[in-house]
Protein backbone atom coordinates (compact mmCIF):
# COMPACT_ATOMS: atom_id res chain seq x y z
CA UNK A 1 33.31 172.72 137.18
CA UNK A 2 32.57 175.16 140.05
CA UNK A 3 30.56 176.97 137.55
CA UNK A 4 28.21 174.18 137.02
CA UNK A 5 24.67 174.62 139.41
CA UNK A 6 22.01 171.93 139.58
CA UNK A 7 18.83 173.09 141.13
CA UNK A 8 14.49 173.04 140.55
CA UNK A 9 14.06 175.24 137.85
CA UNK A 10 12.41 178.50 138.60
CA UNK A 11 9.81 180.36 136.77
CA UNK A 12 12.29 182.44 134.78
CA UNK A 13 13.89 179.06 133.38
CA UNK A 14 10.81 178.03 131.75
CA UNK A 15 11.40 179.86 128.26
CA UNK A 16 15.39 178.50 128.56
CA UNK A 17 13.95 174.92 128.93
CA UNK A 18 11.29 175.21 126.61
CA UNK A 19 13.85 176.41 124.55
CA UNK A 20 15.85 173.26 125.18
CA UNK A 21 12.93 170.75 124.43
CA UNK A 22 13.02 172.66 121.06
CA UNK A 23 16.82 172.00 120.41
CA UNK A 24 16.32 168.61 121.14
CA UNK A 25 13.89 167.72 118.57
CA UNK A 26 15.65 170.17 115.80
CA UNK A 27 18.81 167.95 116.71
CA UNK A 28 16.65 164.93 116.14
CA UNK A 29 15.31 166.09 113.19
CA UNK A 30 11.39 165.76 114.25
CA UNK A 31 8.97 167.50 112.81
CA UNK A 32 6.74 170.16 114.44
CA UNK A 33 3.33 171.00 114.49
CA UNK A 34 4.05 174.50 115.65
CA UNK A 35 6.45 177.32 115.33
CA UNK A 36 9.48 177.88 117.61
CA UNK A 37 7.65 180.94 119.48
CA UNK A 38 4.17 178.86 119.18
CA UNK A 39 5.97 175.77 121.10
CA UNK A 40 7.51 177.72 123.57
CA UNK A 41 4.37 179.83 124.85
CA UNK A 42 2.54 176.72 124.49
CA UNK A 43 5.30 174.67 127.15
CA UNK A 44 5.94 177.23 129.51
CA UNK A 45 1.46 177.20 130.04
CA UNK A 46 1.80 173.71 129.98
CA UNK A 47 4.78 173.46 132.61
CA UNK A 48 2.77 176.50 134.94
CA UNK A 49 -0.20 174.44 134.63
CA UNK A 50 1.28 171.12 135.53
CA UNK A 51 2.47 170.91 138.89
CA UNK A 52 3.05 166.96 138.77
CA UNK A 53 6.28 167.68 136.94
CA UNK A 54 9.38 168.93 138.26
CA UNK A 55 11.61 170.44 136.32
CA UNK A 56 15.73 170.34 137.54
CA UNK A 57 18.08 172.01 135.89
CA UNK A 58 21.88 172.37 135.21
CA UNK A 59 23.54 175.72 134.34
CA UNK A 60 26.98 176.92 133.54
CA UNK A 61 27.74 180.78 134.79
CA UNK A 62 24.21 181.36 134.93
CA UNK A 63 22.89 180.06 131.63
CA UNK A 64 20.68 176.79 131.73
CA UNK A 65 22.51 174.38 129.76
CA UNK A 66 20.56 171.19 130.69
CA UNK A 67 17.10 169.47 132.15
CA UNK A 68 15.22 166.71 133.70
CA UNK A 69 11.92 166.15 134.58
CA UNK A 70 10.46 163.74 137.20
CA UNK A 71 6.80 163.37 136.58
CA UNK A 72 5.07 162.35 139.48
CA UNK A 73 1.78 160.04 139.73
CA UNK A 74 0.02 159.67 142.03
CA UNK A 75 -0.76 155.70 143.28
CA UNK A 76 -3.87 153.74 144.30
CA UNK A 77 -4.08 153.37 148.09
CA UNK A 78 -3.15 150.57 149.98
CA UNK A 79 -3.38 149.18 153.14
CA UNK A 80 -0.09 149.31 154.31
CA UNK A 81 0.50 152.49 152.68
CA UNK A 82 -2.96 155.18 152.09
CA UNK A 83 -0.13 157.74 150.18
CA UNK A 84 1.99 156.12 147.76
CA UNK A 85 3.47 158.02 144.28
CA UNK A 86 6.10 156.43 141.47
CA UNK A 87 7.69 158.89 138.97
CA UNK A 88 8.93 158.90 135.36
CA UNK A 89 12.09 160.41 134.46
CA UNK A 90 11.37 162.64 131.44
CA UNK A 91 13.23 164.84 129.06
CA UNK A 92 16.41 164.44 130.15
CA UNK A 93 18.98 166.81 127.95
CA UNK A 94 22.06 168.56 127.69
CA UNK A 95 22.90 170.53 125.18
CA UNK A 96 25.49 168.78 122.59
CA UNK A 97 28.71 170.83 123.57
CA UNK A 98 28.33 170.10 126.76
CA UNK A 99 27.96 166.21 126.42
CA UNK A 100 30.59 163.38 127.16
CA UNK A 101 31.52 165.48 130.86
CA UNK A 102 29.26 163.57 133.12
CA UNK A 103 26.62 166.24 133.62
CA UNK A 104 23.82 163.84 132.32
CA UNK A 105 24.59 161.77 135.06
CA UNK A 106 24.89 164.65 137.68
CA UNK A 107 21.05 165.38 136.26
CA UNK A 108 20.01 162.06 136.80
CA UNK A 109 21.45 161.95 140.06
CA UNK A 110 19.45 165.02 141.38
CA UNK A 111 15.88 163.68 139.82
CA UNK A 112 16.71 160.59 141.63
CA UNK A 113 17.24 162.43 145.28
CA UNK A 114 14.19 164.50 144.50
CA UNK A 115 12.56 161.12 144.38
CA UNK A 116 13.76 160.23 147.21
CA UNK A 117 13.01 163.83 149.29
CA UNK A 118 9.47 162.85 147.81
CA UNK A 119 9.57 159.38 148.94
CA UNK A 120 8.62 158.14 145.65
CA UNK A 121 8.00 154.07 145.41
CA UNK A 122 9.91 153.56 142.05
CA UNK A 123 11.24 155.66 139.44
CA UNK A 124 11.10 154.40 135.63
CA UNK A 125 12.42 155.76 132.71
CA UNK A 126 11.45 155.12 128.81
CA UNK A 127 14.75 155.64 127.51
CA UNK A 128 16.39 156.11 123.73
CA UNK A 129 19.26 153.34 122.87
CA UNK A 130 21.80 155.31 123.16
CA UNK A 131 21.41 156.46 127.16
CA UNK A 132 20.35 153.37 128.17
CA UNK A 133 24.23 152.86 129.78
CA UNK A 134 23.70 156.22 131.26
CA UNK A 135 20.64 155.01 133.70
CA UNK A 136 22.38 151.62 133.99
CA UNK A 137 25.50 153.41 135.94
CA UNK A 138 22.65 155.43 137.83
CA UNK A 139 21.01 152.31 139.67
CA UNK A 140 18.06 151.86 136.71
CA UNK A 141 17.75 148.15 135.80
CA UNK A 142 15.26 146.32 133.67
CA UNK A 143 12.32 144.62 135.80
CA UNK A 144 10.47 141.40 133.96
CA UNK A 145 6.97 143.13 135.99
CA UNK A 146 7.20 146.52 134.69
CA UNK A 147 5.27 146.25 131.48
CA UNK A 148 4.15 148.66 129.04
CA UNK A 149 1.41 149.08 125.85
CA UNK A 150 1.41 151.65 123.04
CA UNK A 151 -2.39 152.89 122.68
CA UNK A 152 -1.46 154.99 119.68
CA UNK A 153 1.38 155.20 117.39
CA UNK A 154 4.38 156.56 119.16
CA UNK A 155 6.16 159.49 117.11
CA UNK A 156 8.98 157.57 115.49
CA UNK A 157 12.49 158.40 117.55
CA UNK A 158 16.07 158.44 116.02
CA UNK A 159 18.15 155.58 116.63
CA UNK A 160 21.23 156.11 117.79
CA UNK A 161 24.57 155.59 115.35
């Protein structure tokens, strides 16, 4: 696996991970409201524009082959603490032949230290069925105070086999 490089991705990854985010629903079998060439111009803006989220990436002999995205938001003040953040784990995805080696978990593993480097309060995820195992191993654990509410009909997600 000395091949294998995790790092931030860099401008020139964008269209690779855009490209990624499109594989991912295609595998899913979503549907779009754009064209392949539409979504990706559209993400890369959106990912330039949106400094909040950090993008890491894993590649194989130079080719980007997975990502994760920590989105970071920013907290209220408090008295003990006047800058505080949390993040949200987003979009994490390799591609399918490269599955079932543990490079999910490497990708976790490097949003997590960025979360640390960032001193980050918390970290959540919103996770599909079938990686909740995956975040388990990685230190994520259900909390009876984190709560959540749906203000608009999610986009139904494929349930795992």
């Amino acid at each position: 696996m000395s091949d294998i490089v995790i790092r931030p991705a860099l401008p020139e990854d964008l269209v690779p991970v855009a490209e990624l985010r499109w594989q991912w629903l295609q595998e899913n079998q979503g549907e779009t409201v754009a064209t392949r060439e539409e979504f990706v111009r559209h993400f890369v803006k959106w990912a330039e524009a949106n400094p909040s989220h950090h993008c890491m990436v894993i590649s194989r002999a130079g080719s980007v082959i997975g990502m994760a995205w920590l989105a970071i938001v920013q907290r209220v003040p408090h008295p003990r603490a006047l800058e505080r953040a949390s993040g949200d784990v987003q979009c994490v995805y390799v591609v399918p032949e490269e599955r079932d080696g543990g490079l999910g978990g490497r990708l976790i593993d490097a949003v997590l230290a960025l979360a640390r480097d960032l001193g980050l309060e918390r970290v959540t995820v919103h996770s599909s069925d079938r990686a909740i195992t995956a975040y388990s191993r990685h230190g994520f654990a259900t909390s009876p105070r984190l709560l959540q509410s749906a203000t608009a009909p999610a986009p139904e997600q494929p349930t795992a086999p």
